[in-house]
PDB file of N, CA and C in Angstrom:
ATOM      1  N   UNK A   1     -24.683 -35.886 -23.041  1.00  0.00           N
ATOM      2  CA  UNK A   1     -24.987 -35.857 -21.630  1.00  0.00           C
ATOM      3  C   UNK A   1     -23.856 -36.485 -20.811  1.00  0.00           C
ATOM      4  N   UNK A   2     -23.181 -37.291 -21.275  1.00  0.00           N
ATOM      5  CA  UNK A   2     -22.326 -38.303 -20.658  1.00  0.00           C
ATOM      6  C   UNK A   2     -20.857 -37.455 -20.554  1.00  0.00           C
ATOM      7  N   UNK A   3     -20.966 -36.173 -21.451  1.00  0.00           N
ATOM      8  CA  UNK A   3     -20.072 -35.885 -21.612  1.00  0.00           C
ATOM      9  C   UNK A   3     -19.753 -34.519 -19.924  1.00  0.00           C
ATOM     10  N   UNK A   4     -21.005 -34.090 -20.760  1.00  0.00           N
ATOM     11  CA  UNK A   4     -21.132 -33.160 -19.039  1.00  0.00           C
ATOM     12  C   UNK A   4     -20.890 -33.733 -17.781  1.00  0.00           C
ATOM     13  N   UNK A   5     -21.551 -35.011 -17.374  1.00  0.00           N
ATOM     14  CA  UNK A   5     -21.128 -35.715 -16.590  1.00  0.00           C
ATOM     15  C   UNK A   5     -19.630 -35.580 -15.860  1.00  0.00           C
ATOM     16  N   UNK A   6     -19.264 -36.072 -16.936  1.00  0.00           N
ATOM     17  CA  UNK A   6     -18.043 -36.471 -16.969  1.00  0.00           C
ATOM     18  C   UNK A   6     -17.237 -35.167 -16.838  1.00  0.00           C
ATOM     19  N   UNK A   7     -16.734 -34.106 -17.295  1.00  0.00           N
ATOM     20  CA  UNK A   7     -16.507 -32.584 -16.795  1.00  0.00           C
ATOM     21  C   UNK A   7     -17.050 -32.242 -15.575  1.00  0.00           C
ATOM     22  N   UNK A   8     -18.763 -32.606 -15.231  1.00  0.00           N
ATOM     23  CA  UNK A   8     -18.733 -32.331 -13.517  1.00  0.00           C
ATOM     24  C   UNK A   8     -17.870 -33.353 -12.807  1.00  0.00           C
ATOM     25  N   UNK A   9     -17.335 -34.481 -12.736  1.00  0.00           N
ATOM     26  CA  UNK A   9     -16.631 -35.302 -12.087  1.00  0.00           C
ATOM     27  C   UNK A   9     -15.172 -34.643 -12.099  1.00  0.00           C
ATOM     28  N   UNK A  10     -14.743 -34.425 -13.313  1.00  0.00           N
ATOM     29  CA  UNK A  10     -13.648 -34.046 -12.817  1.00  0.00           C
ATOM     30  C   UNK A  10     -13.316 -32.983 -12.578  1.00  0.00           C
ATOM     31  N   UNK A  11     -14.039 -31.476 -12.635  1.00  0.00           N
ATOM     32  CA  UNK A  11     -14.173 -30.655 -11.895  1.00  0.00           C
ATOM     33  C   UNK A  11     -14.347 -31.013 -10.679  1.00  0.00           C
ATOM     34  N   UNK A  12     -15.204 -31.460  -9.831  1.00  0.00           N
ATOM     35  CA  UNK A  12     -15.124 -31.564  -8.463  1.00  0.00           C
ATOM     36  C   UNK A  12     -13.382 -32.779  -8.007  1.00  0.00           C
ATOM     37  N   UNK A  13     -13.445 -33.420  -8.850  1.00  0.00           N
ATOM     38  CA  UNK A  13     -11.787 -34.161  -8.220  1.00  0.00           C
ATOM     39  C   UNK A  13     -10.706 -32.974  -8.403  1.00  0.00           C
ATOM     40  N   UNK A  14     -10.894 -32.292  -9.573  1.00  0.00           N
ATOM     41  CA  UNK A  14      -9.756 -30.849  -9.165  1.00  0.00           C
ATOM     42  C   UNK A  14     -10.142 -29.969  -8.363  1.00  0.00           C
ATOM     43  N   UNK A  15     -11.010 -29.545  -7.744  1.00  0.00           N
ATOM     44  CA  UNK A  15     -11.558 -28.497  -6.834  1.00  0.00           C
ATOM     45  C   UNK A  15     -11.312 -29.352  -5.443  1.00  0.00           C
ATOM     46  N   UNK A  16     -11.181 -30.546  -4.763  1.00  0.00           N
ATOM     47  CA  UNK A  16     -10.925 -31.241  -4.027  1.00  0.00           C
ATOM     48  C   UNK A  16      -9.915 -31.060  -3.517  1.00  0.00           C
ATOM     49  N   UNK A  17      -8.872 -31.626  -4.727  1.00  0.00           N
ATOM     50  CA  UNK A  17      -7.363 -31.736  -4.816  1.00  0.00           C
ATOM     51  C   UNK A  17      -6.616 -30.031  -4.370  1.00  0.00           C
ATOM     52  N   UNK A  18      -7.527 -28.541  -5.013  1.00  0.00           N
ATOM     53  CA  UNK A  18      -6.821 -27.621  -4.523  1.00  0.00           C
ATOM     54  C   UNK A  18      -7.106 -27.264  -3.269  1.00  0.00           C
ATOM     55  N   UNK A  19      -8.524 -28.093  -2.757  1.00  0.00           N
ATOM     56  CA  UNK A  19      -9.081 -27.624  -1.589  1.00  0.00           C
ATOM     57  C   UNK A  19      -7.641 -28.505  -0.625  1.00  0.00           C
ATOM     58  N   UNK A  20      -7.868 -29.759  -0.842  1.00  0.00           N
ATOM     59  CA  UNK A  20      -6.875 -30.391   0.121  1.00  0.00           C
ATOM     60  C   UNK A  20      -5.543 -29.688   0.494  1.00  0.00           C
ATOM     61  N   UNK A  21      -5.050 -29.049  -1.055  1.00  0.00           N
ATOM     62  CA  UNK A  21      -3.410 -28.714  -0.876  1.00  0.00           C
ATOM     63  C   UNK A  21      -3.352 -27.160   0.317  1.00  0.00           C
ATOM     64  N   UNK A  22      -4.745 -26.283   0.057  1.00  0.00           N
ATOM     65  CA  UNK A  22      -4.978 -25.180   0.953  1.00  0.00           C
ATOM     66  C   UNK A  22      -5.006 -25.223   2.441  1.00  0.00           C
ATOM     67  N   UNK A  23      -5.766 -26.530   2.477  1.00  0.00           N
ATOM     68  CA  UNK A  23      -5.568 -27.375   4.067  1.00  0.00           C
ATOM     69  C   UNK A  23      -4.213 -27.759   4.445  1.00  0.00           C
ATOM     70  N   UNK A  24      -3.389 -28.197   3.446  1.00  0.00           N
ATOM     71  CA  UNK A  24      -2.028 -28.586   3.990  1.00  0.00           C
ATOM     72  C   UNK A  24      -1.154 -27.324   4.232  1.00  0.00           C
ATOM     73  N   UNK A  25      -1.323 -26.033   3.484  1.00  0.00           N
ATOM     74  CA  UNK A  25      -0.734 -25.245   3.647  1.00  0.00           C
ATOM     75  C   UNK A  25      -1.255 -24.305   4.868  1.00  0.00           C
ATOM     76  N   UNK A  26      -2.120 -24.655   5.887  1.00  0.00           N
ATOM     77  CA  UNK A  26      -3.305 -23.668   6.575  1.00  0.00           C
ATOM     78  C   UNK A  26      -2.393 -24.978   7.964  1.00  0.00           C
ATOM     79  N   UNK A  27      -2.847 -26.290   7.735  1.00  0.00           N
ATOM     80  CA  UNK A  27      -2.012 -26.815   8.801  1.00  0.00           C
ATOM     81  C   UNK A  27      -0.597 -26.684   8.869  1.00  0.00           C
ATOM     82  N   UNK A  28       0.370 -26.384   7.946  1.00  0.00           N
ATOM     83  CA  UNK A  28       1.663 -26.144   7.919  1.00  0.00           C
ATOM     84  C   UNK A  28       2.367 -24.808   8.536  1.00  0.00           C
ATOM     85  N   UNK A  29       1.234 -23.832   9.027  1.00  0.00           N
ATOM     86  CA  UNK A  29       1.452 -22.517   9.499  1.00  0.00           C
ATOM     87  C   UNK A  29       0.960 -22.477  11.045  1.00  0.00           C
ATOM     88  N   UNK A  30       0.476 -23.393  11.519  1.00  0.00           N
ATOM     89  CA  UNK A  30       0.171 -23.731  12.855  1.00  0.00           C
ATOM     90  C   UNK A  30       0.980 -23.181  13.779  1.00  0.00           C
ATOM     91  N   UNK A  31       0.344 -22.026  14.183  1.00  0.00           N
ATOM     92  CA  UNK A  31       1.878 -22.124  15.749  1.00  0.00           C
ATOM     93  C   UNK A  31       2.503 -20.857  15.082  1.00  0.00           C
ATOM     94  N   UNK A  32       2.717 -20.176  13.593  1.00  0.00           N
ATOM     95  CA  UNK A  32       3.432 -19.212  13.774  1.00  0.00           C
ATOM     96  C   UNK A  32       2.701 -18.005  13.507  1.00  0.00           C
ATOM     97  N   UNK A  33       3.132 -16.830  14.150  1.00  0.00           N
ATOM     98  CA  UNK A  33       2.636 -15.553  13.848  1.00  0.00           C
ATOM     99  C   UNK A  33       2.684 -14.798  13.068  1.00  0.00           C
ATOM    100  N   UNK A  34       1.475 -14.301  12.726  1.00  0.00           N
ATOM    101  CA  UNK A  34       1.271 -13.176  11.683  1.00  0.00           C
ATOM    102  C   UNK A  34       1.517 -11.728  12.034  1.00  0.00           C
ATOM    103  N   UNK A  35       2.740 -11.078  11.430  1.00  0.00           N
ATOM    104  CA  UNK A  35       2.576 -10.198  11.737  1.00  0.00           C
ATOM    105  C   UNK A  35       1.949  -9.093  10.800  1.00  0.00           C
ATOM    106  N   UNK A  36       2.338  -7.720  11.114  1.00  0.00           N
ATOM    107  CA  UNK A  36       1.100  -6.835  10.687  1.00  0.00           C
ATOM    108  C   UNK A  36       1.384  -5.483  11.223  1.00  0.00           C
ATOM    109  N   UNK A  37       0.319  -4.306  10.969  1.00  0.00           N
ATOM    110  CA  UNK A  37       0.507  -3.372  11.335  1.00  0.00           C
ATOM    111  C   UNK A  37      -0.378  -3.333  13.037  1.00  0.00           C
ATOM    112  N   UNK A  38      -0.049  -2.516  13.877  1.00  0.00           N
ATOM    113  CA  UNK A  38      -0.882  -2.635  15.299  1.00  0.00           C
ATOM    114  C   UNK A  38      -2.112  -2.032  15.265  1.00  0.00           C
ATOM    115  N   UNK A  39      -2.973  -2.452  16.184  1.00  0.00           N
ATOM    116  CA  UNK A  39      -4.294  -1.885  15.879  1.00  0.00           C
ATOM    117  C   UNK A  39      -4.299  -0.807  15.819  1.00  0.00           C
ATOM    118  N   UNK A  40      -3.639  -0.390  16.930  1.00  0.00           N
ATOM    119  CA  UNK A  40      -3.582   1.321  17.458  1.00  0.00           C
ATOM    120  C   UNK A  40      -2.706   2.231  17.094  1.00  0.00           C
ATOM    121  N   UNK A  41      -2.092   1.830  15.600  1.00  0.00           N
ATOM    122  CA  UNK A  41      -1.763   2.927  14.911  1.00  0.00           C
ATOM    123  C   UNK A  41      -2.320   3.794  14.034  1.00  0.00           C
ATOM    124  N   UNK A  42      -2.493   4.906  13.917  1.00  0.00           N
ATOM    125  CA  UNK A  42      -3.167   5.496  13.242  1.00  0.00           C
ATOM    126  C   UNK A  42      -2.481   6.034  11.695  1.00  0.00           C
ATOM    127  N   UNK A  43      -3.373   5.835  10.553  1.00  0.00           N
ATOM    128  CA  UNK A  43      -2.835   6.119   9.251  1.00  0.00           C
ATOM    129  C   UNK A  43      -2.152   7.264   9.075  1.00  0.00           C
ATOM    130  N   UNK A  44      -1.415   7.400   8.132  1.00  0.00           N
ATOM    131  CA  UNK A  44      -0.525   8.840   7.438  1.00  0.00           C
ATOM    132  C   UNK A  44      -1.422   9.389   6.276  1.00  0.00           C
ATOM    133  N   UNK A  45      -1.916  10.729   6.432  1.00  0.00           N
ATOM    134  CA  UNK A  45      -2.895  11.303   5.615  1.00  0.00           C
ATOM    135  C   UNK A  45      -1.880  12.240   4.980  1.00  0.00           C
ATOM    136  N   UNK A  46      -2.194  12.254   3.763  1.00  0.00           N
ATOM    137  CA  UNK A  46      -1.812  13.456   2.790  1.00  0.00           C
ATOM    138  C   UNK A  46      -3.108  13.960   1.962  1.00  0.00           C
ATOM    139  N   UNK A  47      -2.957  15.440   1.926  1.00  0.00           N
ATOM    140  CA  UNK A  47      -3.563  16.038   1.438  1.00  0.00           C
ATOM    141  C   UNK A  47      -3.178  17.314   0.706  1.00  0.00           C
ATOM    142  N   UNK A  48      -3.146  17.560  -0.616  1.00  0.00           N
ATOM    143  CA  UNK A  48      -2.523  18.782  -1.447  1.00  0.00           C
ATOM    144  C   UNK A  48      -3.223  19.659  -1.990  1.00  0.00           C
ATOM    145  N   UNK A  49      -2.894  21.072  -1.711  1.00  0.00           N
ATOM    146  CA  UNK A  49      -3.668  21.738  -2.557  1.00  0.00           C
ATOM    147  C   UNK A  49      -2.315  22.843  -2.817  1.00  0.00           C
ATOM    148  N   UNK A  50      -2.541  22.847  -4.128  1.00  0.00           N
ATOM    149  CA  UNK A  50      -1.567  24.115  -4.968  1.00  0.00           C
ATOM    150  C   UNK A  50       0.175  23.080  -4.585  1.00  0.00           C
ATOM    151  N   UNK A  51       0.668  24.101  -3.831  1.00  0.00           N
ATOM    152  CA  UNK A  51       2.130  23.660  -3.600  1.00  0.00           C
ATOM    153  C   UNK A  51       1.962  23.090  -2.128  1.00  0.00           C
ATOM    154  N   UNK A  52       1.210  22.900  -1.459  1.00  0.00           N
ATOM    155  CA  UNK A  52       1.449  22.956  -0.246  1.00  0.00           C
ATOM    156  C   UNK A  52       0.748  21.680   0.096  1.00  0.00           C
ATOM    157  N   UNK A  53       1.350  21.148   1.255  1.00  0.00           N
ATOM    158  CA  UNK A  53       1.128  19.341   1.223  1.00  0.00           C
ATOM    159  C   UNK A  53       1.292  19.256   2.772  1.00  0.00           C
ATOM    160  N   UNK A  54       0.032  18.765   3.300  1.00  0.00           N
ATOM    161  CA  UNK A  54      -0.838  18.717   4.575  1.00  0.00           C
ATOM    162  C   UNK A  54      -0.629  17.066   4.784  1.00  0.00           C
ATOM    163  N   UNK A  55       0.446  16.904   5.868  1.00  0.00           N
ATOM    164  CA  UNK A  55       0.900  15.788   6.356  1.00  0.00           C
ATOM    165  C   UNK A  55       0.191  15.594   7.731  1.00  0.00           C
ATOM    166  N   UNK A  56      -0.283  14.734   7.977  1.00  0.00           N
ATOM    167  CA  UNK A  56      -1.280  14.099   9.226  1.00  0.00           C
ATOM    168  C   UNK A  56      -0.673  12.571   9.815  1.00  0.00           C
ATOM    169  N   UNK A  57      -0.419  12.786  11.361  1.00  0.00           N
ATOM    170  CA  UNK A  57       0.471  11.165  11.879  1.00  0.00           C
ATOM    171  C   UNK A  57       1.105  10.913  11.243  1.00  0.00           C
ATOM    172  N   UNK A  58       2.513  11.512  10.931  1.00  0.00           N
ATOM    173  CA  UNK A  58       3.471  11.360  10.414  1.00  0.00           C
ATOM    174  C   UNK A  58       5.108  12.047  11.679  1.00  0.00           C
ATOM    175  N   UNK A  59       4.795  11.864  12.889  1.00  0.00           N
ATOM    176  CA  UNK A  59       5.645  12.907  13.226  1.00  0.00           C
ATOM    177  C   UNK A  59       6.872  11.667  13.276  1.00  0.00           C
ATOM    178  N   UNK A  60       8.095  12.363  12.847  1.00  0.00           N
ATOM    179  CA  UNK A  60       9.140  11.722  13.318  1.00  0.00           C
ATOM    180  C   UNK A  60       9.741  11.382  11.782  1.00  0.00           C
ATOM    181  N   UNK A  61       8.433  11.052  10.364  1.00  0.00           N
ATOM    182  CA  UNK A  61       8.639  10.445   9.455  1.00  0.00           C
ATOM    183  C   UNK A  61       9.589  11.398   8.686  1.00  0.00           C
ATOM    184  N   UNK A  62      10.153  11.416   7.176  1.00  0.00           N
ATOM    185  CA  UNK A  62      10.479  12.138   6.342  1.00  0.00           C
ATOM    186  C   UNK A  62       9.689  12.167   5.226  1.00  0.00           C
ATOM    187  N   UNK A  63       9.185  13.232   4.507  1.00  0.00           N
ATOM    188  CA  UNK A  63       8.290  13.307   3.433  1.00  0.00           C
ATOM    189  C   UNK A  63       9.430  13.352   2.149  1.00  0.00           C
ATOM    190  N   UNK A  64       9.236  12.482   1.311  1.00  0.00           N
ATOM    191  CA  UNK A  64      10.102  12.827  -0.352  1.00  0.00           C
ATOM    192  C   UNK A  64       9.218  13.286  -0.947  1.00  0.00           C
ATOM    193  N   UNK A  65       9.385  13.921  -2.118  1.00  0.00           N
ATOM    194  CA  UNK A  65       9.145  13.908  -3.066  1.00  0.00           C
ATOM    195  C   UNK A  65      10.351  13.721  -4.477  1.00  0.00           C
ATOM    196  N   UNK A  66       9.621  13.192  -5.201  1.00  0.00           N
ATOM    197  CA  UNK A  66      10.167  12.434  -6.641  1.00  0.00           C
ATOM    198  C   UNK A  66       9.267  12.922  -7.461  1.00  0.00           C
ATOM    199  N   UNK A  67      10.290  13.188  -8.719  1.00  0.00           N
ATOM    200  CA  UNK A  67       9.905  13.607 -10.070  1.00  0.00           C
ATOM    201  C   UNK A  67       9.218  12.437 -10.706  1.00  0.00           C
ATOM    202  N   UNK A  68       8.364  12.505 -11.402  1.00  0.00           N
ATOM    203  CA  UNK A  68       7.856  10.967 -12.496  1.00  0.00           C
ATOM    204  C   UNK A  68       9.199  10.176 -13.097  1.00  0.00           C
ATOM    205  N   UNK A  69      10.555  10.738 -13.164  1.00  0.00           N
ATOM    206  CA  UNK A  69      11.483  10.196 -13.962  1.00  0.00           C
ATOM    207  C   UNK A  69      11.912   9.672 -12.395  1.00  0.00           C
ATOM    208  N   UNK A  70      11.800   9.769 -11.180  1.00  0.00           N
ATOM    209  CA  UNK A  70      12.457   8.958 -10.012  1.00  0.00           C
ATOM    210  C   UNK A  70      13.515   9.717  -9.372  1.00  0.00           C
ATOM    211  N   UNK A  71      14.185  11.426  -9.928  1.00  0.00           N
ATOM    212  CA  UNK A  71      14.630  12.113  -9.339  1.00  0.00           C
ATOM    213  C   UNK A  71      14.094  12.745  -7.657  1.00  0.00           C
ATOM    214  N   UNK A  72      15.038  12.830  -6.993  1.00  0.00           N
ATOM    215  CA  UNK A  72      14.831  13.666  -5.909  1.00  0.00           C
ATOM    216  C   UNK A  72      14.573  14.894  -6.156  1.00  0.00           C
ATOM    217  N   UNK A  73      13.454  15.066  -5.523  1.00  0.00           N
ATOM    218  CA  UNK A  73      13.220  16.779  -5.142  1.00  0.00           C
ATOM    219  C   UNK A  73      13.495  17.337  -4.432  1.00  0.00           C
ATOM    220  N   UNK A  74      12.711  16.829  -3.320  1.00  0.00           N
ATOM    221  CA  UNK A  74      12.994  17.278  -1.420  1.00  0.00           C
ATOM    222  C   UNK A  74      13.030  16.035  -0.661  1.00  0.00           C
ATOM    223  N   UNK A  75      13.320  16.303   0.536  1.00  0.00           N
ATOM    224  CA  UNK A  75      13.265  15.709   1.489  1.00  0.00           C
ATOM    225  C   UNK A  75      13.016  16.555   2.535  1.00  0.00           C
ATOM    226  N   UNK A  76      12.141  16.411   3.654  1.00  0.00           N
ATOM    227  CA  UNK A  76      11.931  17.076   4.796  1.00  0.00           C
ATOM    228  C   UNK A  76      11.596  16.314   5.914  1.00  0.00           C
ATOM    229  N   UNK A  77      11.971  16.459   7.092  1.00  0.00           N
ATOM    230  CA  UNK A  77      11.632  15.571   8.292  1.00  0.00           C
ATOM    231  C   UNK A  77      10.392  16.368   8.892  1.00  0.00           C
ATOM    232  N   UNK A  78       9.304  15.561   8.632  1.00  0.00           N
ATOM    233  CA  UNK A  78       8.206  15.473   9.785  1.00  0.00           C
ATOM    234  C   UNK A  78       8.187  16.012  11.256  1.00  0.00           C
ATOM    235  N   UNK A  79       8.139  17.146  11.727  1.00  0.00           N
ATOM    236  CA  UNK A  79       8.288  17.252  13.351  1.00  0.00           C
ATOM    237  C   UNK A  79       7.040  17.002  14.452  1.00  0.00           C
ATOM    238  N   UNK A  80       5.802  17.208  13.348  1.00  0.00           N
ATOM    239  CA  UNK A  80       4.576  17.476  14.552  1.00  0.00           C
ATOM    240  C   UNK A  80       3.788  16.517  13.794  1.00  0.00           C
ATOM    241  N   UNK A  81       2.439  16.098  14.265  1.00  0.00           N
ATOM    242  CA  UNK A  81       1.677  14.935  13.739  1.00  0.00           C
ATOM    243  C   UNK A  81       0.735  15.359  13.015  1.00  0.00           C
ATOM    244  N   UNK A  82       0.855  16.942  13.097  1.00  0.00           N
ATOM    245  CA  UNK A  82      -0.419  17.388  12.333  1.00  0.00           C
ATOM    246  C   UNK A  82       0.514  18.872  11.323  1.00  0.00           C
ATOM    247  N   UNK A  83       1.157  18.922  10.546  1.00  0.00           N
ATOM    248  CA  UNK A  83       2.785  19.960   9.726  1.00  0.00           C
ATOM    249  C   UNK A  83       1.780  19.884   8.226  1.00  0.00           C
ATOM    250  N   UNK A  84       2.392  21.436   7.744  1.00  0.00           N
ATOM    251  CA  UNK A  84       1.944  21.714   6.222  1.00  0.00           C
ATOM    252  C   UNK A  84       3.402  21.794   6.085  1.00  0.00           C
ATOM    253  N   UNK A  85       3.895  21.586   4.739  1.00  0.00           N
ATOM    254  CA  UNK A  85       4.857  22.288   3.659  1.00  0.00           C
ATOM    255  C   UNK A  85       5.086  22.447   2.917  1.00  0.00           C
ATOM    256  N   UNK A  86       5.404  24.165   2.331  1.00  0.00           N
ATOM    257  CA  UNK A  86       5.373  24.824   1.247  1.00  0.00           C
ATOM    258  C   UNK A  86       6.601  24.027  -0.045  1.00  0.00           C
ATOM    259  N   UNK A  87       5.686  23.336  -1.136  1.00  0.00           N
ATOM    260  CA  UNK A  87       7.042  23.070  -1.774  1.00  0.00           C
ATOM    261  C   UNK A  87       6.504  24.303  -3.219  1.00  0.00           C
ATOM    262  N   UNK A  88       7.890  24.210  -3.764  1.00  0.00           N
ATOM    263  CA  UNK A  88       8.146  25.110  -5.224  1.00  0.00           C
ATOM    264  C   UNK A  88       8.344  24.491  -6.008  1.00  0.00           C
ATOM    265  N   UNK A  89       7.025  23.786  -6.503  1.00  0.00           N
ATOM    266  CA  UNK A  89       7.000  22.489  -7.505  1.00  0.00           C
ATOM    267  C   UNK A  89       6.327  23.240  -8.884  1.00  0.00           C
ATOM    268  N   UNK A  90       7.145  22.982  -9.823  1.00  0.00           N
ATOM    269  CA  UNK A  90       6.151  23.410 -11.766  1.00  0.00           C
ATOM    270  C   UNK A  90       5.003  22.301 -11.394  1.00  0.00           C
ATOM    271  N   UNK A  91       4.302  22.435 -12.524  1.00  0.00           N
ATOM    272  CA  UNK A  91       3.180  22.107 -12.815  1.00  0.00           C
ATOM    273  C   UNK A  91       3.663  20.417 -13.552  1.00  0.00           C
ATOM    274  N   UNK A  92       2.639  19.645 -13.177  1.00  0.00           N
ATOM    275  CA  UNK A  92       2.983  18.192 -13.437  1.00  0.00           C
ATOM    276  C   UNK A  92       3.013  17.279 -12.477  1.00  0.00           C
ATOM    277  N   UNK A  93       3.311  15.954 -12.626  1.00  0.00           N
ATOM    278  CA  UNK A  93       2.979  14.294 -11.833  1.00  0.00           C
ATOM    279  C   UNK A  93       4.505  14.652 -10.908  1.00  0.00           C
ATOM    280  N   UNK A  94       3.924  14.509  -9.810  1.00  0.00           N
ATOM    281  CA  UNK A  94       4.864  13.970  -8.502  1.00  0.00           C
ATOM    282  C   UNK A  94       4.703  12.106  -7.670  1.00  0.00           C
ATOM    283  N   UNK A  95       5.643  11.956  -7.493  1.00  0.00           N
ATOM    284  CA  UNK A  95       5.614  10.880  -6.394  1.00  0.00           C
ATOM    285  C   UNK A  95       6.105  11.255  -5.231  1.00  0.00           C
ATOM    286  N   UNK A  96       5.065  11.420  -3.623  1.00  0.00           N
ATOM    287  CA  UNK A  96       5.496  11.046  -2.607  1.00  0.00           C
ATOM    288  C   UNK A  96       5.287  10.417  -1.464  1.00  0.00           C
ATOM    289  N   UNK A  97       6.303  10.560  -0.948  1.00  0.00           N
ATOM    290  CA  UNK A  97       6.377   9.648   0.258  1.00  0.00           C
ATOM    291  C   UNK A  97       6.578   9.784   1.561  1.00  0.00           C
ATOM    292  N   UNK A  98       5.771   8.793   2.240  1.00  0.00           N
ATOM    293  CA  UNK A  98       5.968   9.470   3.884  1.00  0.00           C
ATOM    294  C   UNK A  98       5.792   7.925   4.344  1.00  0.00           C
ATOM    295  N   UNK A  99       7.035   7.703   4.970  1.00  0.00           N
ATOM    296  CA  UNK A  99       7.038   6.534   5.540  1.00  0.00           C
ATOM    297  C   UNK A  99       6.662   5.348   4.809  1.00  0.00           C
ATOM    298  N   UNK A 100       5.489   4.315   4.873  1.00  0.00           N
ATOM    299  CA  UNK A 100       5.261   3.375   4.421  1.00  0.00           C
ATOM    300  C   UNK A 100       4.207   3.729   2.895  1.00  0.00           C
ATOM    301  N   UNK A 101       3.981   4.770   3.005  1.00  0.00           N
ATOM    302  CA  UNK A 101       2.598   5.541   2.099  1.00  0.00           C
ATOM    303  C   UNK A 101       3.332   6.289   1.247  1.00  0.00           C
ATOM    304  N   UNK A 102       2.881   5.807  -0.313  1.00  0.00           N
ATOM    305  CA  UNK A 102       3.203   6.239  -1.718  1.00  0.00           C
ATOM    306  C   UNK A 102       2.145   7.010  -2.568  1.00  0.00           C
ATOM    307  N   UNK A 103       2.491   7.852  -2.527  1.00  0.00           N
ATOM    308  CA  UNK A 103       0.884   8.789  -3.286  1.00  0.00           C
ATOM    309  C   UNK A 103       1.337   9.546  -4.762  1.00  0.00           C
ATOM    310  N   UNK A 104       0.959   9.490  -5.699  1.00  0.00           N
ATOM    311  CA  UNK A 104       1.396  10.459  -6.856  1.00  0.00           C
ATOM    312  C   UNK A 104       0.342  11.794  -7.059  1.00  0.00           C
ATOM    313  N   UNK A 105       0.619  12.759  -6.937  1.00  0.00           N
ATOM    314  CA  UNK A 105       0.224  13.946  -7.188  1.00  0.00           C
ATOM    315  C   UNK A 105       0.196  14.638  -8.026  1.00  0.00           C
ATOM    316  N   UNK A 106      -0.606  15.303  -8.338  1.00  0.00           N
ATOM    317  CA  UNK A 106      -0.643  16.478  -9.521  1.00  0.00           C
ATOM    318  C   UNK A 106      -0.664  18.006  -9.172  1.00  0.00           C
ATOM    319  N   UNK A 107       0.622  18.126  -9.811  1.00  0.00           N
ATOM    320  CA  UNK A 107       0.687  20.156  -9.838  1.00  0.00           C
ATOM    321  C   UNK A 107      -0.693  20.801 -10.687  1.00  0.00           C
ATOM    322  N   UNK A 108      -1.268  21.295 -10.663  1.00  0.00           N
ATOM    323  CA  UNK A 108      -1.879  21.617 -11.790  1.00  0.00           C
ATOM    324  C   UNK A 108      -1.764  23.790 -12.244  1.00  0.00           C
TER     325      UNK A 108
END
């Protein structure tokens, strides 16, 4: 019994001790800003079917695509916020990309 005790005691003196150091690090950030994405941006949607890849709020961005080995495929610039494009991809794992958003895909 004495022993449990003794494990709840010093469990709560280490749960203390990380609570305190979280407080020092929570008062040490006082005053500076977090930044972030803005409220009022709206996400980058991808959506694929077959070869063809349905880009949503993306205008302005460039879409890649990458092979699973990290080769370039394409590159295309984004013009409108709501653009399809036809790629001539074999069958198999893609990586792409549009701006901040990483998606891997499947040819099938």
């Amino acid at each position: 019994m004495k022993q449990y005790i003794l494990l709840l005691i010093i469990s709560l003196f280490s749960f203390t001790g990380a609570f305190a150091a979280d407080e020092a690090v929570v008062a040490s950030n006082e005053g500076m800003e977090i930044l972030g994405e803005p409220e009022n941006v709206t996400p980058v949607r991808l959506q694929v079917k077959g070869n063809d890849i349905h880009v949503q709020n993306a205008q302005g961005l460039v879409l890649e695509v990458y092979s699973i080995t990290g080769a370039k495929i394409a590159s295309i610039k984004i013009s409108s916020n709501d653009e399809s494009a036809g790629l001539n991809l074999t069958k198999g794992c893609y990586i792409v990309k549009v701006g901040n958003l990483v998606r891997r895909i499947s040819v099938l």
